[in-house]
Each structure stands twice: as structure tokens, then as C-alpha cells.
Protein backbone atom coordinates (compact mmCIF):
# COMPACT_ATOMS: atom_id res chain seq x y z
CA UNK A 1 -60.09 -104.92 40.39
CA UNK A 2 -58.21 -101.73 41.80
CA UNK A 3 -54.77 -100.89 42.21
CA UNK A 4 -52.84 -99.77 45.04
CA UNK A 5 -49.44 -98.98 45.71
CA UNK A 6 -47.14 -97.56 48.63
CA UNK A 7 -43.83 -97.12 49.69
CA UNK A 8 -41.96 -99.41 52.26
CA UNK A 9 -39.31 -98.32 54.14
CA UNK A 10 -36.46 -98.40 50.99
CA UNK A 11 -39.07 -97.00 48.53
CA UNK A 12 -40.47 -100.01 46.36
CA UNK A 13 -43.90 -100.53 45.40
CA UNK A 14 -46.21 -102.73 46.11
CA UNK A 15 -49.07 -103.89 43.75
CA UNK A 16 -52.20 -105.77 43.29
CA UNK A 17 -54.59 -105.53 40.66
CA UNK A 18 -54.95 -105.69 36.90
CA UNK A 19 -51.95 -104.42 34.94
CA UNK A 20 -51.33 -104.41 30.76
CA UNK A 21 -48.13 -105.82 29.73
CA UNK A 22 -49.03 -104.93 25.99
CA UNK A 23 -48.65 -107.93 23.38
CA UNK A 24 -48.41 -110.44 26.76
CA UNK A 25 -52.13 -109.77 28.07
CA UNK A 26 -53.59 -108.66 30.90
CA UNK A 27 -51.58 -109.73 33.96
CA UNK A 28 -53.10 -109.88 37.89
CA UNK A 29 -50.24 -108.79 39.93
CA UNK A 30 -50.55 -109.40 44.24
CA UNK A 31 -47.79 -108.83 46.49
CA UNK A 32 -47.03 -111.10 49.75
CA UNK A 33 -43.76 -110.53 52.06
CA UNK A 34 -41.57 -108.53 49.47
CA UNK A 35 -42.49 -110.70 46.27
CA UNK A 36 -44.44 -109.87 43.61
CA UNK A 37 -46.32 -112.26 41.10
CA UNK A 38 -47.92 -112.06 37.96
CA UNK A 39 -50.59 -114.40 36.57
CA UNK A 40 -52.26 -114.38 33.18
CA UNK A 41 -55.42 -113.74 32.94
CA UNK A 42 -56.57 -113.07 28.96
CA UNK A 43 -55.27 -111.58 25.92
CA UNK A 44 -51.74 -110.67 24.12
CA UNK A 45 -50.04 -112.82 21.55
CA UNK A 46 -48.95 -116.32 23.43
CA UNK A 47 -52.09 -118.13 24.38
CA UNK A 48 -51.39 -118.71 27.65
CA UNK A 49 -53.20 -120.72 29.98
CA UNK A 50 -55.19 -118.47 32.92
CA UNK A 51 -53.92 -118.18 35.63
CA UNK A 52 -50.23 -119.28 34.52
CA UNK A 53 -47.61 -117.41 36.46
CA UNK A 54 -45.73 -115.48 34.36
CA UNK A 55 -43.53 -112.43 36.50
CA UNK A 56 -41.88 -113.40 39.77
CA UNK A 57 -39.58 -111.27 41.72
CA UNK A 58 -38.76 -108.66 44.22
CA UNK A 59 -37.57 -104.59 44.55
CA UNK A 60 -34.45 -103.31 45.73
CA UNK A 61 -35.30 -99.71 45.52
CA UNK A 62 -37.10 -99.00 41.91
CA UNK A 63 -35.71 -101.44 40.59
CA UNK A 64 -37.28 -105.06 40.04
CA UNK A 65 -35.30 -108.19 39.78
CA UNK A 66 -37.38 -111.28 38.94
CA UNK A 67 -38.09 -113.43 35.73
CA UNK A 68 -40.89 -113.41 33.53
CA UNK A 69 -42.07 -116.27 31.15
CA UNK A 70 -42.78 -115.61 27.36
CA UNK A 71 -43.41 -117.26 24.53
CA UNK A 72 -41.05 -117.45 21.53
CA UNK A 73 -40.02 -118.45 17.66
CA UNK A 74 -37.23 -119.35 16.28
CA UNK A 75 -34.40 -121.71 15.31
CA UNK A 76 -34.21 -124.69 18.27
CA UNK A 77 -36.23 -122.14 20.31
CA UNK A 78 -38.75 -123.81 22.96
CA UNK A 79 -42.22 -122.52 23.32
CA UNK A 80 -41.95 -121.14 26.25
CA UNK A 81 -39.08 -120.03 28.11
CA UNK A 82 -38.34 -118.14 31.42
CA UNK A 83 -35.65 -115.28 30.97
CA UNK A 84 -34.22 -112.84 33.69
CA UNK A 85 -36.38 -109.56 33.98
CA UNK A 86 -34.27 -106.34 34.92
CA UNK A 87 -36.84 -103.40 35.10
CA UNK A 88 -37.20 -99.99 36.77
CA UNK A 89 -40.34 -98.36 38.15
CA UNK A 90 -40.75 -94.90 36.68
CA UNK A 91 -43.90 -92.53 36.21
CA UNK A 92 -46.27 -95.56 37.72
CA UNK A 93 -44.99 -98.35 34.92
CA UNK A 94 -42.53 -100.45 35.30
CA UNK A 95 -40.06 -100.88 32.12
CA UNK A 96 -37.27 -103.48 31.24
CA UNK A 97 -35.33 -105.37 28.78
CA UNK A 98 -35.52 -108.98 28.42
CA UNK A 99 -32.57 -110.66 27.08
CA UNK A 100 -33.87 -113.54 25.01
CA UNK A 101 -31.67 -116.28 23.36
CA UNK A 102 -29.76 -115.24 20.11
CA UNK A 103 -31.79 -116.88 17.86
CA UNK A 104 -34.92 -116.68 19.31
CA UNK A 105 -37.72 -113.56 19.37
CA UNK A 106 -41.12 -113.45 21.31
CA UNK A 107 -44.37 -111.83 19.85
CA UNK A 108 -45.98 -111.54 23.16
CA UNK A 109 -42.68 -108.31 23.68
CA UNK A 110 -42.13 -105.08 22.07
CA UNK A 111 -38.65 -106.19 20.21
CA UNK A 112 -37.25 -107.16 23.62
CA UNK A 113 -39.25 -104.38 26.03
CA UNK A 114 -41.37 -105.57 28.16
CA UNK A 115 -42.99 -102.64 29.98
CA UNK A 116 -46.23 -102.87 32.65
CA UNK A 117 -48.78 -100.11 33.49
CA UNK A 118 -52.20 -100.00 35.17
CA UNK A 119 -54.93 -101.82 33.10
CA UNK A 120 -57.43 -99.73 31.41
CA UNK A 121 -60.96 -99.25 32.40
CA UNK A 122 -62.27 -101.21 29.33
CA UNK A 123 -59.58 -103.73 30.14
CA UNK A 124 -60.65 -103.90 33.04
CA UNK A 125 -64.38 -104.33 31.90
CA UNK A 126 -63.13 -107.37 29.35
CA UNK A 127 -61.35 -109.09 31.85
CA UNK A 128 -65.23 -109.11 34.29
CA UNK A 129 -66.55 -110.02 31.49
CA UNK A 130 -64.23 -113.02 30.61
CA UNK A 131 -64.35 -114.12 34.45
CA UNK A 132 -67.73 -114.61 34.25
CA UNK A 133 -67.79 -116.53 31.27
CA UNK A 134 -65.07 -118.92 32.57
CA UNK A 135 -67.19 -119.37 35.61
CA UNK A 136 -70.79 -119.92 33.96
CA UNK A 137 -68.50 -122.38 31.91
CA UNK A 138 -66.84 -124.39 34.81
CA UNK A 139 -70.47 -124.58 36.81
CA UNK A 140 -71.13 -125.82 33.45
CA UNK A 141 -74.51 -123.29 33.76
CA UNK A 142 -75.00 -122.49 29.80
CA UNK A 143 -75.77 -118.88 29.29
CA UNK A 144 -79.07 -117.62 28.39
CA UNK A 145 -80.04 -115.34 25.11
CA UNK A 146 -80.04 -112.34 27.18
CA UNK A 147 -76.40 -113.02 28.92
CA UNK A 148 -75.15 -113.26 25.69
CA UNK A 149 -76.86 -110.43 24.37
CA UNK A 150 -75.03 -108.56 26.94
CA UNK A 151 -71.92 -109.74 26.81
CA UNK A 152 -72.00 -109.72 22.80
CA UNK A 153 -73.02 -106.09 22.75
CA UNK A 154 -69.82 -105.08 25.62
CA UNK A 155 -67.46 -107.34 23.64
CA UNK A 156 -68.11 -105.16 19.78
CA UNK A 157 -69.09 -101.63 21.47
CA UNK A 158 -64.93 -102.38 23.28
CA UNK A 159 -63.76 -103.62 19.99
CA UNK A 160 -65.32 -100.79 17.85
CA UNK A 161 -63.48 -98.11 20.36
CA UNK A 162 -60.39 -100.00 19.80
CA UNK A 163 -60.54 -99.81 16.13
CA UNK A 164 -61.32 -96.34 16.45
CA UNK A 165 -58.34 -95.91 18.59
CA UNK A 166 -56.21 -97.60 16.20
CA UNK A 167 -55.35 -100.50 18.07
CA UNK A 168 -56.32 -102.95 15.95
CA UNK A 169 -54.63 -105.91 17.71
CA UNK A 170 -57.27 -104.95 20.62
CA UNK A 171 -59.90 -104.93 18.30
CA UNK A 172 -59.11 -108.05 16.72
CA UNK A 173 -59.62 -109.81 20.00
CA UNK A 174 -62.70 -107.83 21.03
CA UNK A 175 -64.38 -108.97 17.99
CA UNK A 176 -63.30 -112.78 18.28
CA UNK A 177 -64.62 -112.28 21.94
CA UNK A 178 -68.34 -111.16 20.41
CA UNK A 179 -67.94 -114.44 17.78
CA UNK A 180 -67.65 -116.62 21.12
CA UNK A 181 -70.39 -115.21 22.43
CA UNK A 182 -72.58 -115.50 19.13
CA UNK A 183 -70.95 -117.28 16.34
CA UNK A 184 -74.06 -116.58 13.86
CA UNK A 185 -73.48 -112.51 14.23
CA UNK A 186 -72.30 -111.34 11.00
CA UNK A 187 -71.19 -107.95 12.48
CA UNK A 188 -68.96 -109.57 14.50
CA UNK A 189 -67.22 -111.59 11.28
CA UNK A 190 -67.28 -108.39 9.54
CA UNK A 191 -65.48 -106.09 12.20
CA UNK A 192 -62.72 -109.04 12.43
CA UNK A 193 -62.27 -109.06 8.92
CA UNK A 194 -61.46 -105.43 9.07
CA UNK A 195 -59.56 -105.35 12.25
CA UNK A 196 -57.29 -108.22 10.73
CA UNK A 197 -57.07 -106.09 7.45
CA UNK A 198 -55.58 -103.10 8.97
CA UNK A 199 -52.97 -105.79 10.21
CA UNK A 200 -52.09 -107.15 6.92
CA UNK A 201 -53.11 -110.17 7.79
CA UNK A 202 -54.97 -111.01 4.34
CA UNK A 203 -56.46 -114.25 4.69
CA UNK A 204 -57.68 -113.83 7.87
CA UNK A 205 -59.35 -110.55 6.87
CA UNK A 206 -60.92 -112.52 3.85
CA UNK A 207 -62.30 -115.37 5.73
CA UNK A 208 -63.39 -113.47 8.02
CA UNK A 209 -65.54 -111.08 5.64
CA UNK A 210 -66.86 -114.05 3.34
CA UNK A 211 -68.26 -115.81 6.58
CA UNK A 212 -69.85 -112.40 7.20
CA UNK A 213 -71.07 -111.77 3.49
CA UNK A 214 -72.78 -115.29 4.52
CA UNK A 215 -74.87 -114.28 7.32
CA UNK A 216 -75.99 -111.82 5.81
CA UNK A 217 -78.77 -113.87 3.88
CA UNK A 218 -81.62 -113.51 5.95
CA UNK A 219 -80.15 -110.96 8.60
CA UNK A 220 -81.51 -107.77 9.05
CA UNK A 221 -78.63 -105.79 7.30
CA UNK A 222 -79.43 -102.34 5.25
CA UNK A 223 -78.02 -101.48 2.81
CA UNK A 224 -75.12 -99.24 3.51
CA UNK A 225 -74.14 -101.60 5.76
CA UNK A 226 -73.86 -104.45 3.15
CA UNK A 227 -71.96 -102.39 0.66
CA UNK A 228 -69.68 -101.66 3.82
CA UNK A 229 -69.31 -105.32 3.80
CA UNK A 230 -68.64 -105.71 0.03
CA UNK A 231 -66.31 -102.86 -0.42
CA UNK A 232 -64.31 -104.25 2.45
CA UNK A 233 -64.48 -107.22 0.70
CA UNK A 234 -63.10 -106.18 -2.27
CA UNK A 235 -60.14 -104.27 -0.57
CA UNK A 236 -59.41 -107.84 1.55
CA UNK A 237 -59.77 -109.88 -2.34
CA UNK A 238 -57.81 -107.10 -4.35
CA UNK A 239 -54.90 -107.71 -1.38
CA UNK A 240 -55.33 -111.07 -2.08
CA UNK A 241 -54.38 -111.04 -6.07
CA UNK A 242 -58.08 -112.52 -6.71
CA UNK A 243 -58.83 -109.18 -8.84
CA UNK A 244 -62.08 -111.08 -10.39
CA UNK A 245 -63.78 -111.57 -7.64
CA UNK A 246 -62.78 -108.13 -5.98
CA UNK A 247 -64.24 -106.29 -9.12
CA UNK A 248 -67.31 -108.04 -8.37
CA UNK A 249 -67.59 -106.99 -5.05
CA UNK A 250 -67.14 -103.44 -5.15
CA UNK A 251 -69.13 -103.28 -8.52
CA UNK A 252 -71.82 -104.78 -5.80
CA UNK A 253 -70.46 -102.45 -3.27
CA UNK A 254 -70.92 -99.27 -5.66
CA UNK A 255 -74.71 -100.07 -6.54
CA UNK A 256 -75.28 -99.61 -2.55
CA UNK A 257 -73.31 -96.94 -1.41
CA UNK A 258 -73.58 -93.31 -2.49
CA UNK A 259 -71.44 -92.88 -5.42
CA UNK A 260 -70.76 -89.15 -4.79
CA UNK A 261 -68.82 -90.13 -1.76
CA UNK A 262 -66.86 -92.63 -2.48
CA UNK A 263 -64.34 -91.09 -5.65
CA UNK A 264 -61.87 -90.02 -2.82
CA UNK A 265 -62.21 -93.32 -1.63
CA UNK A 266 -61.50 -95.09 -4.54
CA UNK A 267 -58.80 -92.72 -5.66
CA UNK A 268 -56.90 -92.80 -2.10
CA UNK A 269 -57.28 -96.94 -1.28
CA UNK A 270 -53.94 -98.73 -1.52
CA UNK A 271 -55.83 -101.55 -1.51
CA UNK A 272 -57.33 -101.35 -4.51
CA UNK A 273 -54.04 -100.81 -6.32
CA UNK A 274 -53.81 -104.08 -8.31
CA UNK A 275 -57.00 -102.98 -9.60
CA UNK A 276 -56.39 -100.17 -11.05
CA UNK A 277 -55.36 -101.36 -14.77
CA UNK A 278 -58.32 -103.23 -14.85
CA UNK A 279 -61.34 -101.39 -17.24
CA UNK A 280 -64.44 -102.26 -14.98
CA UNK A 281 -62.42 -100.16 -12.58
CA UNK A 282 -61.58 -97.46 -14.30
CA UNK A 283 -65.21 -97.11 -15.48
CA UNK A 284 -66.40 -97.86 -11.52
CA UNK A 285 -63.94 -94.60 -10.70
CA UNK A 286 -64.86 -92.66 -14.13
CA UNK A 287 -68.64 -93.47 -12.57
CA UNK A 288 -67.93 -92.26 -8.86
CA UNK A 289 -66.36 -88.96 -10.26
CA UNK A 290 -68.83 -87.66 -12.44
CA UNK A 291 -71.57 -88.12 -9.35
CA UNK A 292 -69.15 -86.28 -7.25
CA UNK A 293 -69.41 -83.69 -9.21
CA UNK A 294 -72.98 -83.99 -9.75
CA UNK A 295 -73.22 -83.69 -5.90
CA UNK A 296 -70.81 -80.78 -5.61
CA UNK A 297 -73.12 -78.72 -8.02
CA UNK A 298 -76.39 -79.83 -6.19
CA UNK A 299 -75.05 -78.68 -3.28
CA UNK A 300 -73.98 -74.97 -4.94
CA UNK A 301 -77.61 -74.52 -6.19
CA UNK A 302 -79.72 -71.98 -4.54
């Protein structure tokens, strides 16, 4: 999918291609006679149906006049509602205000911005890679091992760069992506867990890192990797107010990792705050500092 653009006569673009429209998704934009259309593809925050339209209008000069369709909460708000779209094209992106009802606020737009700009070369890679999913799907052709293999492996390596990038929303749906390619993969579970922890979602996050605590038994899982697991685990459980259960983690968690790494750790967490009057943590963080130190003088010795 590539995008190209020119200039008619009074100056508007023209587009076709794959364009991000943030928290809506990924949007496939064509241009006939003057008009330009939108359609959903994957992604954002409403659920959409592919291939929904969702932006119709025209240019007069930069600036578009059309609606666009969003999804919204709220007091006696429907759904889904269609709302004038007033936007200008600036700096290849197009930008604009949509004026919801009163009462009513969308998650799939920045407050009330909606704002458009060429998809991204990994979303552009996600979006192959749902197509052919959806089409192995309606031939009703089941994948083989390999195909999801592949597509498991280009679903976590996008979500880990995501996470890495700080878009965690991005992640999030990367690694729900790899689950629907291979449920059993406890990776997967445990990158969503820690995806939906960075967006305070809690309970998500601890679902999430439980199921992937359970695939672990009998997965091929070292050890740093599982007290990765259980120290998330904690943070998601401390969150939670179930300070029991999170002292039991990261008591598991500590026996794993190296201990003369993790005092900053432990000291800096937020989530590990309710924990902190609790004894077994104090003497987990008493532990952790003494073989920091221990480590600090190994490494001054000649």
C-alpha cells in the first residue's frame, strides 16, 4: 500500500493508501472525481467492522469538508454517530476538530482532534499481515504451524518495538494479535500483561500475567525470564491491593533474578508502594541492598 498525492488545479490533495488516524485505526483512503473516502481497516479504540466507511468528503483548497463516523460514551449517547469533519491539510497530515454532542466523548479521538498522517511502515506491515489472515479465514483455508509461526513472530517483534517506543496502546494490540495467532504462547500473555500495566489498566494486566505464569509449566522458559514474569506479577497484584499474593511473587521473583540489580528497582517502583510497610518487603529490599553492595565491591577488586 503506497501513498500518493498531487495538486489539482485549486491545490487539494488527492490520496490513496494507508493512513493512521491515531486511537480510530488504520484507515484506507482512495479518491474518485473530487471525493475522498475512508474505510476501516484494523485497530484504534471502536471496534469497527472492516471495511466500514468512516471519512467522506471533498477539498476546497486545504481545507476538507466531509463527515467522519466515531464511536462514543456517554449520557443518551448512541454508539456510533456521524459528526461534521472541518480539517486543514498542513505539513502532509490533515488536522481537525470534531464537534461531538455535549454530553457525549469518543475514545477512538484525541479529546475532540482528529488528525490523519501517512501510515507507518510497521503499520503498514500489520495491516498485510491482518489481510491475509482475514482471507485464509474467509477461504476458510486453516493456517499451517509455520504461517503462524510467522505471523506470531511479526505480530510480538511489532509489539515489542512499540513498547519500546512507548506506545503502549500499539503494543497492547500487537500482542493480542500474537495471542490470535497462538493462544498457548505465554510470551505473548506476558507482554499484554505488561503493555496493559503501563496503561493502568490493572485487571487486565493481572489476567493477563496469571494466564502467562500458567503456560509456563512445561514451556521452555529460563529463568530470568520467569522471574521477569513474577516480578511483573507482583507489580500488577501489589496495584491490585492483593499484597499477599504480590509478596509471594516477587519473593519468587527475587530467588531468580540477580539480587545486585534489582535494589534500584525495588527502591524506584511505584508499584510496589502498598508494599512497602509490609516486613517480608523490607527484608526482600534490606536483602537486594546488601548484594548491591556486595557487587559494587566485586567489581572494585583488582
Amino acid at each position: 500500500m503506497s501513498l500518493l498525492f498531487w495538486s489539482t488545479a485549486w491545490g487539494a490533495p488527492a490520496f490513496t493508501g494507508l493512513w493512521s488516524a491515531g486511537d480510530l485505526g488504520l484507515l484506507e483512503l482512495s479518491t474518485a472525481e473530487g471525493k475522498v473516502v475512508a474505510k476501516f481497516k484494523l485497530g484504534g479504540q471502536c471496534n469497527f467492522k472492516p471495511d466500514i466507511q468512516i471519512i467522506s468528503g471533498a477539498f476546497e483548497g486545504n481545507v476538507f469538508v466531509g463527515t467522519v463516523l466515531v464511536c462514543q460514551v456517554g449520557p443518551s449517547c448512541l454508539p456510533e454517530a456521524t459528526y461534521p469533519f472541518l480539517a486543514v491539510w498542513h505539513e502532509n497530515s490533515l488536522s481537525g476538530d470534531v464537534k461531538l454532542s455535549t454530553t457525549c466523548r469518543s475514545p477512538g479521538l484525541d479529546l475532540k482532534r482528529l488528525s490523519l498522517a501517512v501510515a507507518s511502515a510497521e503499520e503498514k506491515l500489520l495491516a498485510r499481515q491482518e489481510t491475509g489472515s482475514a482471507a485464509l479465514i474467509a477461504a476458510n483455508k486453516p493456517m499451517s504451524k509455520r504461517e503462524q509461526q510467522e505471523l506470531l513472530e511479526k505480530a510480538l517483534s511489532m509489539a515489542h518495538a512499540k513498547m519500546k517506543a512507548g506506545d503502549f496502546r500499539a503494543a497492547a494490540t500487537g500482542f493480542e494479535r500474537g495471542i490470535s495467532y497462538a493462544e498457548e504462547n505465554w510470551a505473548a500473555h506476558a507482554g499484554l500483561g505488561v503493555a496493559e500495566l503501563n496503561l493502568k489498566n490493572t485487571e487486565k494486566a493481572l489476567a493477563s500475567l496469571q494466564r502467562a505464569l500458567q503456560l509456563t509449566r512445561g514451556a521452555k522458559v529460563s529463568e530470568s525470564e520467569l522471574g521477569d514474569l513474577l516480578y511483573n506479577l507482583a507489580c500488577a497484584q501489589s496495584r491490585a491491593g492483593n499484597r499477599r499474593e504480590a509478596l509471594q511473587s516477587l519473593t519468587r521473583a527475587m530467588k531468580l533474578l540477580p539480587q545486585g540489580t534489582m535494589a534500584d528497582q525495588l527502591d524506584s517502583d511505584r508499584d510496589l508502594d502498598p508494599l512497602r510497610t509490609e516486613s517480608e518487603f523490607r527484608r526482600l529490599l534490606a536483602d537486594a541492598r546488601v548484594a548491591r553492595e556486595r557487587l559494587k565491591n566485586k567489581k572494585r577488586s583488582p
